[in-house]
Protein backbone atom coordinates (compact mmCIF):
# COMPACT_ATOMS: atom_id res chain seq x y z
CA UNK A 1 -65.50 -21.02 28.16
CA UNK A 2 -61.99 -21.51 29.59
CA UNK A 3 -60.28 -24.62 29.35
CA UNK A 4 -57.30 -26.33 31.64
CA UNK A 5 -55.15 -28.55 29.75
CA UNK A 6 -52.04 -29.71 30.45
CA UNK A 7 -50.89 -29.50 26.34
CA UNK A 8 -51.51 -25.86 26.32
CA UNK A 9 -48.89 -25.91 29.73
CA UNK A 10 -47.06 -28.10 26.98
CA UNK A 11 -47.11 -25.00 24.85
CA UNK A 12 -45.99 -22.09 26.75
CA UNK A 13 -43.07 -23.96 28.05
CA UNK A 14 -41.80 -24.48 24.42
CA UNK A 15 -42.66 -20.65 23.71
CA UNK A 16 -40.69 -19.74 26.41
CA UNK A 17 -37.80 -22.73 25.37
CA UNK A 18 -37.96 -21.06 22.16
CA UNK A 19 -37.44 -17.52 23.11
CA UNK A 20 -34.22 -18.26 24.89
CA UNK A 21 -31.26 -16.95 23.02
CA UNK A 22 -27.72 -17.82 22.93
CA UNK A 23 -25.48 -14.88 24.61
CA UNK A 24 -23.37 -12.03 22.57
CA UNK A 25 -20.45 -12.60 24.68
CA UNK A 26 -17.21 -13.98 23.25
CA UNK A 27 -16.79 -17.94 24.63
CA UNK A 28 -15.08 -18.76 27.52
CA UNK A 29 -11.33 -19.39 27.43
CA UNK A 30 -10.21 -21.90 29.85
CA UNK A 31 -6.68 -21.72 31.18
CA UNK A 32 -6.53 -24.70 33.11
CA UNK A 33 -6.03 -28.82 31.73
CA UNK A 34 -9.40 -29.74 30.13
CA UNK A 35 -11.04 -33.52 29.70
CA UNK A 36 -12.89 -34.24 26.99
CA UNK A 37 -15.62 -36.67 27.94
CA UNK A 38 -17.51 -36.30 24.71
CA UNK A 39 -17.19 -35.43 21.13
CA UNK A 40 -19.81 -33.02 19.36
CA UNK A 41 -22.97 -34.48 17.38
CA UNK A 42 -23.74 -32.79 13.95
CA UNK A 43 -27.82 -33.56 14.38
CA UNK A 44 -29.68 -34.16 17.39
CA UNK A 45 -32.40 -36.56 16.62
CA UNK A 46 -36.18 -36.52 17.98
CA UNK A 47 -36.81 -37.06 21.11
CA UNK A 48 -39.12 -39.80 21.39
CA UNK A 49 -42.80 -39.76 22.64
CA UNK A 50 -42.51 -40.83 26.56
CA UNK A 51 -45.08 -43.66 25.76
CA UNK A 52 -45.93 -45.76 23.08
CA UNK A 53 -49.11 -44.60 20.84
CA UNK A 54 -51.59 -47.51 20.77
CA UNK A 55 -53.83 -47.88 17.81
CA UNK A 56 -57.65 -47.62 18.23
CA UNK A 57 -57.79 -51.32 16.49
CA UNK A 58 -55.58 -52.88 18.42
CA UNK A 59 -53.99 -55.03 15.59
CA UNK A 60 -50.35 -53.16 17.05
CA UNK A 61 -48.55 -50.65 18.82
CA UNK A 62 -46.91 -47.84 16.66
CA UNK A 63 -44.20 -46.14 17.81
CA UNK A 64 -43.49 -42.65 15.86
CA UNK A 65 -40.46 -41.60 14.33
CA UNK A 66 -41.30 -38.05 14.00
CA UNK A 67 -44.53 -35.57 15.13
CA UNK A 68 -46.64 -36.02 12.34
CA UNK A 69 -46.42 -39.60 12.18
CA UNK A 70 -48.91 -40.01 15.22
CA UNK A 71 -51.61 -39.93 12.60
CA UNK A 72 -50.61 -42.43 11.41
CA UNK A 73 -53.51 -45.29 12.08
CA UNK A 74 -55.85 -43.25 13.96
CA UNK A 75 -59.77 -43.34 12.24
CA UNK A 76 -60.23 -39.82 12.95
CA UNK A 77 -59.11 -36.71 14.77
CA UNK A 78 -60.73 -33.79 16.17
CA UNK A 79 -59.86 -30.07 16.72
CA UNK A 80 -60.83 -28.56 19.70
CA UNK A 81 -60.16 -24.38 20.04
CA UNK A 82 -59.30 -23.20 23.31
CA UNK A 83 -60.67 -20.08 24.06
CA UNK A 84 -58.72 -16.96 25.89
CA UNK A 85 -60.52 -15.08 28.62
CA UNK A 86 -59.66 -11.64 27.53
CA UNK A 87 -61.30 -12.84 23.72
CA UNK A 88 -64.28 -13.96 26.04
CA UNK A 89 -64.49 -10.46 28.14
CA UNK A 90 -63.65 -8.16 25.32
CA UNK A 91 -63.69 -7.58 21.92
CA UNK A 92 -60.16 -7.91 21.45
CA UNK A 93 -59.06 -10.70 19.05
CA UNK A 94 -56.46 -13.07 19.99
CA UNK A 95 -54.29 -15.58 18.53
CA UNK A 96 -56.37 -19.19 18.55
CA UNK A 97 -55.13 -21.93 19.74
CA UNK A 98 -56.59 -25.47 19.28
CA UNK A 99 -55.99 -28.86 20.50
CA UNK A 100 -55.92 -32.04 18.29
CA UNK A 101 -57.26 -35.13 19.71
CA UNK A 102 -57.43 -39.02 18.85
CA UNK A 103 -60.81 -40.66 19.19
CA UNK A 104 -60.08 -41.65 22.77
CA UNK A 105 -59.87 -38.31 23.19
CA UNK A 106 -55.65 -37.79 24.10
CA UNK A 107 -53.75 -35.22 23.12
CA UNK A 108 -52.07 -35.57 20.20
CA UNK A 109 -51.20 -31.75 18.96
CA UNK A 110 -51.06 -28.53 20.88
CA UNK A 111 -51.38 -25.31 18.23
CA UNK A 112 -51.06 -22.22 18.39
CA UNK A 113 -51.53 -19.15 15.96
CA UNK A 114 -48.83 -16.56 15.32
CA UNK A 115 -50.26 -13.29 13.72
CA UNK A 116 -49.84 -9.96 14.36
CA UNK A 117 -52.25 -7.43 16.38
CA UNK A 118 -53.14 -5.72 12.87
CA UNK A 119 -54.10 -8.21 10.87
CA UNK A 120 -56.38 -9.59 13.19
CA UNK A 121 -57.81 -6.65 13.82
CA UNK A 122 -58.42 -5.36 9.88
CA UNK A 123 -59.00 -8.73 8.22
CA UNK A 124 -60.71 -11.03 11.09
CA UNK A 125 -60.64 -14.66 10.22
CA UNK A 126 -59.04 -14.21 6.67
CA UNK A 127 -55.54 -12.69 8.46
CA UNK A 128 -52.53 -14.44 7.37
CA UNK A 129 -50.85 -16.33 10.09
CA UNK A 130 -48.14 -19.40 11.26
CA UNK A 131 -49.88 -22.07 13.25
CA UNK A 132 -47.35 -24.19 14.83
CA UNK A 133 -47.86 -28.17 16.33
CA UNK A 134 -46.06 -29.48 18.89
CA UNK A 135 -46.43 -32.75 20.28
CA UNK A 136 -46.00 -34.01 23.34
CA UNK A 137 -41.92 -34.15 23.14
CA UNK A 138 -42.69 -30.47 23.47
CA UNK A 139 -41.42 -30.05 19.45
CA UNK A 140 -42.77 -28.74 16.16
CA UNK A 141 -44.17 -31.33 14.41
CA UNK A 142 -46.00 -28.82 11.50
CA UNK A 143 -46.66 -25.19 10.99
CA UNK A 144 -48.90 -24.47 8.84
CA UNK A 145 -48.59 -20.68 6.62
CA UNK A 146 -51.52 -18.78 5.30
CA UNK A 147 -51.06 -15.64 3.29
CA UNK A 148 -53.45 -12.47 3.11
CA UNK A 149 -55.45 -13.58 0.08
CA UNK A 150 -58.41 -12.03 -1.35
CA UNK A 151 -60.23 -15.29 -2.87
CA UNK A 152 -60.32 -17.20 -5.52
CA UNK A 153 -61.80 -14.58 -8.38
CA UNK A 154 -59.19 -12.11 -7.53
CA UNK A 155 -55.57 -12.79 -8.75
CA UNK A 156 -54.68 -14.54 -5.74
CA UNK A 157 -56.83 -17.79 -4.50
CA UNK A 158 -56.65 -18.45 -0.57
CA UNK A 159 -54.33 -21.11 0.20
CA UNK A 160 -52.47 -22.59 3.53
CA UNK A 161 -49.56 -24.42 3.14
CA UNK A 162 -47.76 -27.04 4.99
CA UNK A 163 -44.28 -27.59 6.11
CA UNK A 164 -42.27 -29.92 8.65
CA UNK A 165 -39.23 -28.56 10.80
CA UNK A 166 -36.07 -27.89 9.84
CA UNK A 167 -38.28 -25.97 7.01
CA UNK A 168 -39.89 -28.52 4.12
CA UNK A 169 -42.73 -27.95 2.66
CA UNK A 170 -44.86 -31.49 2.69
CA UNK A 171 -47.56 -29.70 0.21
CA UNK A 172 -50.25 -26.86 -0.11
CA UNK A 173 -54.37 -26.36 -0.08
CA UNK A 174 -55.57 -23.83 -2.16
CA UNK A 175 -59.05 -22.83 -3.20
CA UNK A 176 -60.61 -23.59 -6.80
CA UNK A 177 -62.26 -20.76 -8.78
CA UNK A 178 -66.28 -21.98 -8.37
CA UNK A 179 -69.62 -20.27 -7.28
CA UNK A 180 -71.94 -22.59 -6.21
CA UNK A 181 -70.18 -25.19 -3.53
CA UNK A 182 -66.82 -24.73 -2.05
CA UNK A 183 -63.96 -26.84 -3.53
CA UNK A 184 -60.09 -27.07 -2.58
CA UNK A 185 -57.00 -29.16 -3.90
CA UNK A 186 -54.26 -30.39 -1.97
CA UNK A 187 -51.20 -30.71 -3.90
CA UNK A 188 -48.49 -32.41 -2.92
CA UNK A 189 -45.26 -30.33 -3.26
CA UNK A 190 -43.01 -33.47 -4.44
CA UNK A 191 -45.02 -33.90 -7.20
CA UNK A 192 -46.40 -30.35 -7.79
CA UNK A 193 -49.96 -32.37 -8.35
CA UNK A 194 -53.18 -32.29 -6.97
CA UNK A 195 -53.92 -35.47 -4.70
CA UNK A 196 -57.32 -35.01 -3.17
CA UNK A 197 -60.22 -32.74 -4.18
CA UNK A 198 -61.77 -31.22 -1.23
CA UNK A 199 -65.75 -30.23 -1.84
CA UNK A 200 -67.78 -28.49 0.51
CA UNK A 201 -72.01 -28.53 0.79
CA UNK A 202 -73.43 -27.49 -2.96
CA UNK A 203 -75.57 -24.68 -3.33
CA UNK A 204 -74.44 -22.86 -0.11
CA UNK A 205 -74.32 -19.26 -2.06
CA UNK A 206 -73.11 -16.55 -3.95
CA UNK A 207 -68.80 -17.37 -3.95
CA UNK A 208 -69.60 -20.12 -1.23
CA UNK A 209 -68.93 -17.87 1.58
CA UNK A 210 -72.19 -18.38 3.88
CA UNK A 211 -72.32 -21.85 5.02
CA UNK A 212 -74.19 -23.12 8.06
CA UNK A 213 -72.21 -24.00 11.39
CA UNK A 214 -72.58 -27.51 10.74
CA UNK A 215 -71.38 -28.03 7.35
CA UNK A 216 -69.92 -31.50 5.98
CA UNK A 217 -66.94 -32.06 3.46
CA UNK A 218 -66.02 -34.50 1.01
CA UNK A 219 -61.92 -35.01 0.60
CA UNK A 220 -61.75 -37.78 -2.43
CA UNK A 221 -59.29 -39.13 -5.03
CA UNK A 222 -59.58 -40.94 -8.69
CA UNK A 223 -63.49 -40.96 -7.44
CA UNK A 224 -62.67 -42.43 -4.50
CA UNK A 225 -63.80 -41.23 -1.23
CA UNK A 226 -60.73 -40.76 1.10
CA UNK A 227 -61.30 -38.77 4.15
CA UNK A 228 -64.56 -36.38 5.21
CA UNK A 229 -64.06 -33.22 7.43
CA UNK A 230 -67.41 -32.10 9.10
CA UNK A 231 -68.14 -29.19 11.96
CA UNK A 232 -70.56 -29.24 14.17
CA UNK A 233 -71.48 -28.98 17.84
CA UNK A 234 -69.95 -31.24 20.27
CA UNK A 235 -73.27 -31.07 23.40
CA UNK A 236 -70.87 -32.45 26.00
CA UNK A 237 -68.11 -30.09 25.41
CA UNK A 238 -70.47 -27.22 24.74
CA UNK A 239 -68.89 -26.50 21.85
CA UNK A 240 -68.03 -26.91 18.26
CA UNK A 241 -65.28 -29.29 16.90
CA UNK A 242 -64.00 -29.74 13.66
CA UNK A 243 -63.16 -33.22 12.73
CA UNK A 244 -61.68 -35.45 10.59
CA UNK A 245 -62.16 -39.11 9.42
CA UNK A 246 -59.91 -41.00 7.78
CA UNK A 247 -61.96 -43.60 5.50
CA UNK A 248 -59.10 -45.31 3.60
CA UNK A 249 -57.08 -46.58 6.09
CA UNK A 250 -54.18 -46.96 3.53
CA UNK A 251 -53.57 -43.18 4.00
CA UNK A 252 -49.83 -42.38 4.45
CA UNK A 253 -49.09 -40.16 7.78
CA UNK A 254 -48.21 -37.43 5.23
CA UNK A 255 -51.46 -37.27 3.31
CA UNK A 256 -52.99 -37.09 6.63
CA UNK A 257 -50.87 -34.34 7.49
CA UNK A 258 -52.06 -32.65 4.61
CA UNK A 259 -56.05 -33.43 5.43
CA UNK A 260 -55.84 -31.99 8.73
CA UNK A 261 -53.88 -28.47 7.10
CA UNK A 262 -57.01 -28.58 4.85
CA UNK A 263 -59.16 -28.72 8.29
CA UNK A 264 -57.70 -25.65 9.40
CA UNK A 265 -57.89 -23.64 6.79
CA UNK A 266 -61.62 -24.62 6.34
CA UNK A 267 -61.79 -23.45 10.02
CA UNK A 268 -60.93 -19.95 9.04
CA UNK A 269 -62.42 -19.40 5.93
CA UNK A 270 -66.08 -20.63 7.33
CA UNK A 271 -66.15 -21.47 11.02
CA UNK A 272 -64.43 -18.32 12.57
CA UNK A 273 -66.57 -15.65 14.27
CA UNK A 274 -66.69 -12.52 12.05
CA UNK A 275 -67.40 -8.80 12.57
């Protein structure tokens, strides 16, 4: 099923913003009397969102400061993959790329995978790859890293980690060692702690690796529920979505942040096609 939306438009225009590079040629010397009309900036700051972001309550209208900060106040948000048409024609596996909605159903993230040819082709939907968000400012507002891992009862557990641009890390999902129902912590990296345990469906099997396509996920704290992540088929899109709600509406824009890394790497490990 192909898909026209203007975010992924959005995204190619950034790829190709992004690919430009500066020239190897020595600057220009002027001879002639030069103005200066300006002095140089040290930091450029965000551009800002072209319109306000109105909150599904309707108490008040936040403005963001930065890209991750439109989660801020939404209930929930969904993921929505796009789908290529030489992945639909072939065999050949390409890089995803999703969209991230608000409950009205606007675009709030483009992303898009960056792996290699290789890795998708030898390790499927476990491949380690850079998924980058950009918002509608057309900049990165998270990337999210996943290293090749081989589980959690080998030396290395699988994990996705989370970072904001220039290049901090806001904090990390990785899997816990158990056998019977799939469970995650996300730690936040200020505090090197875990701040919400992430449990999947119990008895779903042998290392937790067969569950159903419509699975449902409990993200709590202190015995608290905070957040729930659930897949399942979306009939008038003809597809499935992954999506998030946000029960505690005290969450901060960064723990949300951190929820919705844990969506994607849930999305992988489970919800990806496999050969």
């Amino acid at each position: 099923m192909l898909q026209n939306d203007a975010v992924r438009t959005l995204q190619y225009d950034s790829e190709i913003r992004v690919a430009q590079q500066p020239s190897p040629t020595e600057p220009r010397v002027y001879d002639s009397h030069i103005s200066i009309t300006s002095q140089p900036r040290p930091e450029v700051p965000r551009i800002p969102l072209p319109v306000p972001i109105a909150t599904v309550t309707g108490s008040r209208t936040f403005i963001p400061l930065s890209g991750y900060d439109c989660l801020a106040d939404l209930p929930s948000v969904h993921i929505e993959q796009t789908f290529e048409l030489n992945e639909a024609l072939t065999a050949v596996s390409s890089e995803n790329r999703y969209v991230v909605r608000s409950p009205l159903g606007d675009a709030i993230f483009a992303a898009s995978e960056s792996s290699t040819e290789k890795n998708r082709l030898v390790w499927g939907a476990g491949r380690p790859f850079q998924m980058h968000l950009l918002d509608k400012t057309h900049q990165e507002a998270l990337v999210f890293r996943k290293k090749l891992a081989l589980g959690s009862l080998c030396c290395q557990p699988k994990s996705l980690e989370i970072w904001i641009p220039p290049g901090n890390i806001l904090g990390r999902v990785v899997q816990s060692p158990t056998f019977m129902q799939p469970e995650f912590f996300i730690e936040d990296e200020s505090t090197g702690q875990p701040v919400f345990c992430v449990e999947g469906p119990a008895n779903s099997g042998f290392c937790c690796f067969c569950l159903p396509r419509e699975s449902y996920f409990k993200i709590h704290s202190g015995g608290n529920m905070r957040a729930s992540i659930d897949h399942k088929w979306l009939a008038s899109k003809s597809q499935y979505t992954t999506n998030i709600y946000f029960s505690d509406a005290k969450l901060t824009a960064k723990e949300r942040a951190l929820i919705l890394g844990s969506a994607f790497l849930l999305e992988y490990l489970y919800f990806q096609t496999r050969f």
